[in-house]
PDB file of N, CA and C in Angstrom:
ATOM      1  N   UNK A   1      28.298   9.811 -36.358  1.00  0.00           N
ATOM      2  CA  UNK A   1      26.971   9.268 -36.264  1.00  0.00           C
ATOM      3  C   UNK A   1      26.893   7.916 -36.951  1.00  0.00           C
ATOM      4  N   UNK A   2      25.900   6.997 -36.099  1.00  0.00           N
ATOM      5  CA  UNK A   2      25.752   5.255 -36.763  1.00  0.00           C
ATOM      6  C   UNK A   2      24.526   5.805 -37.786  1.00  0.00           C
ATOM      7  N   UNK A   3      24.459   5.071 -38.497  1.00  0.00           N
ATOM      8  CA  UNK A   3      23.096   4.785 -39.368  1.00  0.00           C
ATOM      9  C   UNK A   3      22.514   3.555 -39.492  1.00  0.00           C
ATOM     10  N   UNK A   4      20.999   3.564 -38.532  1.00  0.00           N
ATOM     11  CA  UNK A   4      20.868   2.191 -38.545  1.00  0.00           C
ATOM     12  C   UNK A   4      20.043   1.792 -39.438  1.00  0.00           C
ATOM     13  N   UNK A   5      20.180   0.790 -40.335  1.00  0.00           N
ATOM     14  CA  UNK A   5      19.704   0.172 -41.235  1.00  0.00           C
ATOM     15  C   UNK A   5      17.837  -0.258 -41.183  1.00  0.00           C
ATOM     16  N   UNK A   6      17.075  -0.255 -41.816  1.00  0.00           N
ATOM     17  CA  UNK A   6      15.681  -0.840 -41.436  1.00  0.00           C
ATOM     18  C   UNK A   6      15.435  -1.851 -42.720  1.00  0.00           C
ATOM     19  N   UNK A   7      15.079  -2.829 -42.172  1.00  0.00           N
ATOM     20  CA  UNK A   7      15.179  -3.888 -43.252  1.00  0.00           C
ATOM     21  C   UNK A   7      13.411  -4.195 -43.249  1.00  0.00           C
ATOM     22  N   UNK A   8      13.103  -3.686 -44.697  1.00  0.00           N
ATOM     23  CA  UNK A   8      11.655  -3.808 -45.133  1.00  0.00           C
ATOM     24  C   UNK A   8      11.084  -4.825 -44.929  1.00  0.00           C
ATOM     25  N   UNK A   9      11.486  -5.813 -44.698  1.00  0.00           N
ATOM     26  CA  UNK A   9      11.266  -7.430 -44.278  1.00  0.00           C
ATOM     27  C   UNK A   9      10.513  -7.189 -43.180  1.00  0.00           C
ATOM     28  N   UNK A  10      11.498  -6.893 -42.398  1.00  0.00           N
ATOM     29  CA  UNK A  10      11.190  -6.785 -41.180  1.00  0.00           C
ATOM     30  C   UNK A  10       9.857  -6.177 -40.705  1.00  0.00           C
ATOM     31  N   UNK A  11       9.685  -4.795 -41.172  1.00  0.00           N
ATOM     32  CA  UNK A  11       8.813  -4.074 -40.997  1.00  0.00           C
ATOM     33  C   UNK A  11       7.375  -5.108 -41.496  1.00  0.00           C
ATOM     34  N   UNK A  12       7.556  -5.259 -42.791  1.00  0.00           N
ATOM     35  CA  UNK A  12       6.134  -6.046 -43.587  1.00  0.00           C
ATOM     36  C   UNK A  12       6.010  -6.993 -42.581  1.00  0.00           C
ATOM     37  N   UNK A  13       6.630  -8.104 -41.929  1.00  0.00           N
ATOM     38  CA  UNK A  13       6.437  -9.603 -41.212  1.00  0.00           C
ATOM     39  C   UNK A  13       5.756  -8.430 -39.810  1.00  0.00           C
ATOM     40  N   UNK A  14       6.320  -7.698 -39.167  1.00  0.00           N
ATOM     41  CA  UNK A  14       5.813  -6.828 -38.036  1.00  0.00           C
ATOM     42  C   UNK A  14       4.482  -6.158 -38.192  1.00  0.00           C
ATOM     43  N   UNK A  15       4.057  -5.444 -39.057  1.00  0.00           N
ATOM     44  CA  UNK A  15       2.938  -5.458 -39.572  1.00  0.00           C
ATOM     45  C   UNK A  15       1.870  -6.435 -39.654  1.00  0.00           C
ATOM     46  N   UNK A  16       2.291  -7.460 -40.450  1.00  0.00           N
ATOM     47  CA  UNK A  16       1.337  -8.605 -40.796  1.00  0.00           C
ATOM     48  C   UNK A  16       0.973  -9.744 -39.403  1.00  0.00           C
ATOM     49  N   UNK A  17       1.892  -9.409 -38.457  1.00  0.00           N
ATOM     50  CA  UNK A  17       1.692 -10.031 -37.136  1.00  0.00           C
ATOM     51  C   UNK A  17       0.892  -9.384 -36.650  1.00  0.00           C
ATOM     52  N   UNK A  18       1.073  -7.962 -36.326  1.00  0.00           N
ATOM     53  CA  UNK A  18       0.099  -7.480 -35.924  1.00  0.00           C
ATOM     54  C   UNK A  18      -1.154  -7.724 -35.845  1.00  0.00           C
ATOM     55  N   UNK A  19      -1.171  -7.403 -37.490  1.00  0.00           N
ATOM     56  CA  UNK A  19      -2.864  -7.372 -37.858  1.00  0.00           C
ATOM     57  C   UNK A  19      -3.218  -9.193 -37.590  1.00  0.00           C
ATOM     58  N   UNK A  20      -2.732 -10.076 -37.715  1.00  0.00           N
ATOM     59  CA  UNK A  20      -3.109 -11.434 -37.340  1.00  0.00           C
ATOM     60  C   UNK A  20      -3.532 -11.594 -35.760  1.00  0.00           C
ATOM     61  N   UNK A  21      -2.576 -10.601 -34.796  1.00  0.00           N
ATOM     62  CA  UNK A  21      -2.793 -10.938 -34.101  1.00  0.00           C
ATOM     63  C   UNK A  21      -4.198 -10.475 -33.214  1.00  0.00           C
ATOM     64  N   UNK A  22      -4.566  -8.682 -33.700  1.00  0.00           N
ATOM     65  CA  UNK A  22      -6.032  -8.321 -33.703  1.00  0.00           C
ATOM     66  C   UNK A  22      -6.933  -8.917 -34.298  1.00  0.00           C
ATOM     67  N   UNK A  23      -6.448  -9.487 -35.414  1.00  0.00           N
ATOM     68  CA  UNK A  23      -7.571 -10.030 -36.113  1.00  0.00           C
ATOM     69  C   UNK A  23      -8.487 -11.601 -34.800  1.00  0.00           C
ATOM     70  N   UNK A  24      -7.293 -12.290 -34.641  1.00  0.00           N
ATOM     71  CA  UNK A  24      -7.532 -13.388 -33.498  1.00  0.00           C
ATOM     72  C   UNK A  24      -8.318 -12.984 -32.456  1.00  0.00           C
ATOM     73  N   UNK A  25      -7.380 -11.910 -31.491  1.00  0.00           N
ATOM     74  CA  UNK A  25      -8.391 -11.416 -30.687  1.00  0.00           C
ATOM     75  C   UNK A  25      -9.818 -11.241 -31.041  1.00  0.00           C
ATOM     76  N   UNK A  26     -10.059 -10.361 -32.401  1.00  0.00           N
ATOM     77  CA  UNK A  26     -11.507  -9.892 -32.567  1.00  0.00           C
ATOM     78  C   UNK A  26     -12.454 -11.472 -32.824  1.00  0.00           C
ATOM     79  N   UNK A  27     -11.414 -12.405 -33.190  1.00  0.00           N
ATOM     80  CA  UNK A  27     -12.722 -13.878 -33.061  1.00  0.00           C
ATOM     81  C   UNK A  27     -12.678 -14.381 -32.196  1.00  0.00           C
ATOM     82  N   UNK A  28     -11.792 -14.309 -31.017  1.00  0.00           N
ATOM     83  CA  UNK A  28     -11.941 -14.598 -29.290  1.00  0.00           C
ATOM     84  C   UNK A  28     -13.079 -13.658 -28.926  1.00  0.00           C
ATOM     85  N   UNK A  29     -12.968 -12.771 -28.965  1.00  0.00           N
ATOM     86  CA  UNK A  29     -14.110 -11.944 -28.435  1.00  0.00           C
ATOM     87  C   UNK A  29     -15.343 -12.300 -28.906  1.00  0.00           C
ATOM     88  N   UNK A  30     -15.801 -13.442 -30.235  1.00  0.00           N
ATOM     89  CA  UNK A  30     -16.756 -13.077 -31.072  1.00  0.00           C
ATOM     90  C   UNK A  30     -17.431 -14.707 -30.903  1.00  0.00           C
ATOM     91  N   UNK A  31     -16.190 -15.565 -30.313  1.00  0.00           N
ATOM     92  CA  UNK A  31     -16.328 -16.963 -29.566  1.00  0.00           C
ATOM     93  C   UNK A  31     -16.651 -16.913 -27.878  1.00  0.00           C
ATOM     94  N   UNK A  32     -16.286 -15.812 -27.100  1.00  0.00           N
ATOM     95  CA  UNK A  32     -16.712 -15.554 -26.173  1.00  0.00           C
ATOM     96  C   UNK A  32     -18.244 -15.405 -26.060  1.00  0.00           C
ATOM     97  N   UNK A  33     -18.613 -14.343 -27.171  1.00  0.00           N
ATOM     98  CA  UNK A  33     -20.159 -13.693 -27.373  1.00  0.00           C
ATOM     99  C   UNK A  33     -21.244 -14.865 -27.455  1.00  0.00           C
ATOM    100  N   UNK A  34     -20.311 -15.687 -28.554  1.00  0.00           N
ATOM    101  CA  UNK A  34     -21.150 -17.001 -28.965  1.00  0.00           C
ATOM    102  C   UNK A  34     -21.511 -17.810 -27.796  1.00  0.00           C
ATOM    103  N   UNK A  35     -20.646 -18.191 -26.869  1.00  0.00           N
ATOM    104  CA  UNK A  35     -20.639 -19.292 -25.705  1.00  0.00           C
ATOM    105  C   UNK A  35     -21.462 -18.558 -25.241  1.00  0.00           C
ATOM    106  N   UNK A  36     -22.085 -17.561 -24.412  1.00  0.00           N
ATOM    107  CA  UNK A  36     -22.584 -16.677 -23.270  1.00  0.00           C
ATOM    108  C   UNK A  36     -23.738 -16.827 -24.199  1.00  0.00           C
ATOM    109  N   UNK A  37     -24.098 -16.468 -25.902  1.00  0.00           N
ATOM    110  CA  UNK A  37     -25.321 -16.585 -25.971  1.00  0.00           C
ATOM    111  C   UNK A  37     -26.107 -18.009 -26.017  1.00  0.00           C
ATOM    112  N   UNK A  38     -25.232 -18.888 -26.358  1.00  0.00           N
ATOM    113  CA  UNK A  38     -25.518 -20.203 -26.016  1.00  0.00           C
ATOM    114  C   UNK A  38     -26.213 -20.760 -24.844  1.00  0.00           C
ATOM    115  N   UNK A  39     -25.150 -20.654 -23.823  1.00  0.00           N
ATOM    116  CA  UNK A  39     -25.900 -20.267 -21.834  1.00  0.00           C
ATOM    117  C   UNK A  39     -26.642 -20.181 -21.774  1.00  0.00           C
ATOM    118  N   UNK A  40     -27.307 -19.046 -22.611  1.00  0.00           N
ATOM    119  CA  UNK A  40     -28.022 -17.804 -22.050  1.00  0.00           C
ATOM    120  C   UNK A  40     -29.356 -18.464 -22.614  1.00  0.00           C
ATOM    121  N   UNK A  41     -29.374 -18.877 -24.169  1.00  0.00           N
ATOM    122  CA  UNK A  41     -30.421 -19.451 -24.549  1.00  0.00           C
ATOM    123  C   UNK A  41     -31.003 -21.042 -24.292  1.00  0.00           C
ATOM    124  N   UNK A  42     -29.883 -21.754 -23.524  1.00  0.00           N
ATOM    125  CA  UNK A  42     -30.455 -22.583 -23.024  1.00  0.00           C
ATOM    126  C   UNK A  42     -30.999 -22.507 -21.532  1.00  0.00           C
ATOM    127  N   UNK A  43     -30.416 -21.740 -20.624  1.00  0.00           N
ATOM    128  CA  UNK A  43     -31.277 -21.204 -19.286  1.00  0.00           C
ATOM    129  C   UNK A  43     -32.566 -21.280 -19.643  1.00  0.00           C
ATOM    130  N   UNK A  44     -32.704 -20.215 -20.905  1.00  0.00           N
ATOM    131  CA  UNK A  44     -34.157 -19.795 -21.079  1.00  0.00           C
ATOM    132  C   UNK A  44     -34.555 -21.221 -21.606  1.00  0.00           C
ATOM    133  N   UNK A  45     -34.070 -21.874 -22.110  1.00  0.00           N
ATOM    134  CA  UNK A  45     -35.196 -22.985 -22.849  1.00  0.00           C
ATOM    135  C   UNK A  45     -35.347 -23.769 -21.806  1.00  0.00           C
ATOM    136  N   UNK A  46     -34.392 -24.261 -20.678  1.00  0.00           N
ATOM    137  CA  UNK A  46     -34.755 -25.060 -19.468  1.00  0.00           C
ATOM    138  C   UNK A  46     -35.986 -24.010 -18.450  1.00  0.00           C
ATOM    139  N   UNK A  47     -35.605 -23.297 -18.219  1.00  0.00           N
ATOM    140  CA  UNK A  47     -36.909 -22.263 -17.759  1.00  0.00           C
ATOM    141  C   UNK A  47     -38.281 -22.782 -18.225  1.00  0.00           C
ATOM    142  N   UNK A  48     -38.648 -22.133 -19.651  1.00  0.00           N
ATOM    143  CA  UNK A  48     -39.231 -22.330 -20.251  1.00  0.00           C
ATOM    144  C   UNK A  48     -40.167 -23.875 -20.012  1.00  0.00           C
ATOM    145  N   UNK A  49     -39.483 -24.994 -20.543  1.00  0.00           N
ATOM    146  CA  UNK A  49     -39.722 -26.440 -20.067  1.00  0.00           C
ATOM    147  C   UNK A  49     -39.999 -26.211 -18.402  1.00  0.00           C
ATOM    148  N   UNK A  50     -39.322 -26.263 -17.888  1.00  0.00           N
ATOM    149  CA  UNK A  50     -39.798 -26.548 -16.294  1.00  0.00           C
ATOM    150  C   UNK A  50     -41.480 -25.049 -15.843  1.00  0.00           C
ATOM    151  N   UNK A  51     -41.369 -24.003 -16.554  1.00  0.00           N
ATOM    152  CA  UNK A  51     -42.598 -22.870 -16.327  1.00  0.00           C
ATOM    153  C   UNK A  51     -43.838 -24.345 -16.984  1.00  0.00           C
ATOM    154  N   UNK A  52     -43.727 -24.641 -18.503  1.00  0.00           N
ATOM    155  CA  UNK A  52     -44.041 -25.366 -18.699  1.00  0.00           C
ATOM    156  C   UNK A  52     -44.810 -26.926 -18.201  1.00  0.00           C
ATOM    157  N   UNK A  53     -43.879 -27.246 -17.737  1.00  0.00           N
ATOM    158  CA  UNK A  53     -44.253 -28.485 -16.734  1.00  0.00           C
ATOM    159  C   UNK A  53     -45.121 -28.380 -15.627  1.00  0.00           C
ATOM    160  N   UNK A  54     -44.892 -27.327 -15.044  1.00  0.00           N
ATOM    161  CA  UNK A  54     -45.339 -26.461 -13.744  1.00  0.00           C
ATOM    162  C   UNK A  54     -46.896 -26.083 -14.222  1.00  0.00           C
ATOM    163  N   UNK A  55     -46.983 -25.209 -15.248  1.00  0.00           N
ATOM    164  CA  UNK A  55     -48.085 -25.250 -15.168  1.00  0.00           C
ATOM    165  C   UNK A  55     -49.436 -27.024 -15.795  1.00  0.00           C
ATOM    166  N   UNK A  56     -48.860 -27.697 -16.582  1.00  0.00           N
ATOM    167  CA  UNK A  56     -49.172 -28.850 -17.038  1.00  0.00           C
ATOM    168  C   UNK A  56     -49.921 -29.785 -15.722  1.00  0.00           C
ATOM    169  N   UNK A  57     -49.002 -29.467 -14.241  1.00  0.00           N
ATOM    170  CA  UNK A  57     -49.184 -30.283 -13.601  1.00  0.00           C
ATOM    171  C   UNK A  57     -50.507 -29.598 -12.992  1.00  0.00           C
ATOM    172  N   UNK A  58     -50.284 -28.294 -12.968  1.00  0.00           N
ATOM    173  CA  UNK A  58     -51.461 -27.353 -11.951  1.00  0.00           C
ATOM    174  C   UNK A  58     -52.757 -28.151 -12.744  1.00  0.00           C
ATOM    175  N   UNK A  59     -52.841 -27.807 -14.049  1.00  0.00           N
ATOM    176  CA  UNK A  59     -53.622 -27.891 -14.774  1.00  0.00           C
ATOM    177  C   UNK A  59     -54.371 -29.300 -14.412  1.00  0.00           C
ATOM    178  N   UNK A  60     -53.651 -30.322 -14.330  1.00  0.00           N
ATOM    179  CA  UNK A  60     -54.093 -31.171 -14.344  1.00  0.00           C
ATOM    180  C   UNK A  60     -54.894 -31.440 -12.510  1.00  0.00           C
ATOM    181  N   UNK A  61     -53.904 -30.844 -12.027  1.00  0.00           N
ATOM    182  CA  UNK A  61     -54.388 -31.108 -10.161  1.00  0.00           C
ATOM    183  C   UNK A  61     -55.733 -30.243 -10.278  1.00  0.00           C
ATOM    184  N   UNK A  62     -56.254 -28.748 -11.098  1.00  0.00           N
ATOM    185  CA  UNK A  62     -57.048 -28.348 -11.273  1.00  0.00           C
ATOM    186  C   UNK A  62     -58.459 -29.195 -11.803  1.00  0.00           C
ATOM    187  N   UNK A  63     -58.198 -29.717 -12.936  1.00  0.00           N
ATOM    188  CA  UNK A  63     -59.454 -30.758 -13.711  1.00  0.00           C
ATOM    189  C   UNK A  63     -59.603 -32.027 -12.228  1.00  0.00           C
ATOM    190  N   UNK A  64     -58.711 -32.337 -11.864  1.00  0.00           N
ATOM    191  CA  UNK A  64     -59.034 -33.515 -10.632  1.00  0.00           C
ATOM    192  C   UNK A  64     -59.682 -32.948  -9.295  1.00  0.00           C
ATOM    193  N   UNK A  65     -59.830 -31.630  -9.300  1.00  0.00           N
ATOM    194  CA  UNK A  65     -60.274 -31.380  -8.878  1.00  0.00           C
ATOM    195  C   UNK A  65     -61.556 -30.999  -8.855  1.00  0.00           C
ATOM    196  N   UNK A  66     -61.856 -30.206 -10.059  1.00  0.00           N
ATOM    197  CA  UNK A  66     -62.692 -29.658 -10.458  1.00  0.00           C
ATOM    198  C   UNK A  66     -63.981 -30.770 -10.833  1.00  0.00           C
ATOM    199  N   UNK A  67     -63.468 -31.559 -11.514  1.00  0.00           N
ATOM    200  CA  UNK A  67     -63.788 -32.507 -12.327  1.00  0.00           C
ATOM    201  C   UNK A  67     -63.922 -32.007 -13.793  1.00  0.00           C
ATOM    202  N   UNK A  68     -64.950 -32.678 -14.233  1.00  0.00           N
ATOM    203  CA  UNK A  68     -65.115 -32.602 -15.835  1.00  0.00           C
ATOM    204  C   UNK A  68     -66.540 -32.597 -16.349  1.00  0.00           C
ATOM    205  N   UNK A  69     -66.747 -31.027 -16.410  1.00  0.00           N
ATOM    206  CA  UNK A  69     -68.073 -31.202 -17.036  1.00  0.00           C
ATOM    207  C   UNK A  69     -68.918 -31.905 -18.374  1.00  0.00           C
ATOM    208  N   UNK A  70     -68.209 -31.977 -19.011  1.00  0.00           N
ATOM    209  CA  UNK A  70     -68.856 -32.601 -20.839  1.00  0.00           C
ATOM    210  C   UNK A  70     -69.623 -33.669 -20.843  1.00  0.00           C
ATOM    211  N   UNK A  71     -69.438 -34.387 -19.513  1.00  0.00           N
ATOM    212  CA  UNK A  71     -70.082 -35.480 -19.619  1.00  0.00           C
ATOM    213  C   UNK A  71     -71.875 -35.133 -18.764  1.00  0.00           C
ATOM    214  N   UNK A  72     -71.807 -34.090 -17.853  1.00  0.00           N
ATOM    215  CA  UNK A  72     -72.971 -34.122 -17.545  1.00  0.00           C
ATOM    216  C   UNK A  72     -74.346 -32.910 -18.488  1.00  0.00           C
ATOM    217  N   UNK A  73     -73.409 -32.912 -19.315  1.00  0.00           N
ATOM    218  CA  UNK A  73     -74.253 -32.335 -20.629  1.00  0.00           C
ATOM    219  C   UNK A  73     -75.310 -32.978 -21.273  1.00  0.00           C
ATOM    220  N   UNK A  74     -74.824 -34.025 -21.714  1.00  0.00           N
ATOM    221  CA  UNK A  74     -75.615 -34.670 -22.294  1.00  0.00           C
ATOM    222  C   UNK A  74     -76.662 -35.337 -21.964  1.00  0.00           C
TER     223      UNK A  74
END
């Protein structure tokens, strides 16, 4: 029978790769999350601005229409 040798080196550097290398993944995943909520919150803020605008303009085609009472108050 051979006896094969295990050199503790080895093992510790194999280990410590490991965990470096989950560790990476888990901040890819956590830089992924970040970008998508980024997207996500500017969709909504362009939304937002253009719902915004949209109604600004009604508003205003409304009073030109309507006119403006305050003045026949007095």
């Amino acid at each position: 029978m051979s006896t094969v040798a295990i050199n503790p080196w080895r093992v510790i550097i194999s280990v410590l790769l490991g965990l470096t290398v989950s560790a990476s993944t888990g901040c890819a995943v956590v830089a992924v999350a970040d970008a998508a909520v980024t997207v996500a919150s500017t969709a909504v803020s362009v939304t937002a601005t253009a719902i915004e605008t949209t109604v600004d303009v009604a508003a205003a085609g409304v009073d030109a229409v309507v006119g403006d009472d305050e003045d026949e108050g007095e």
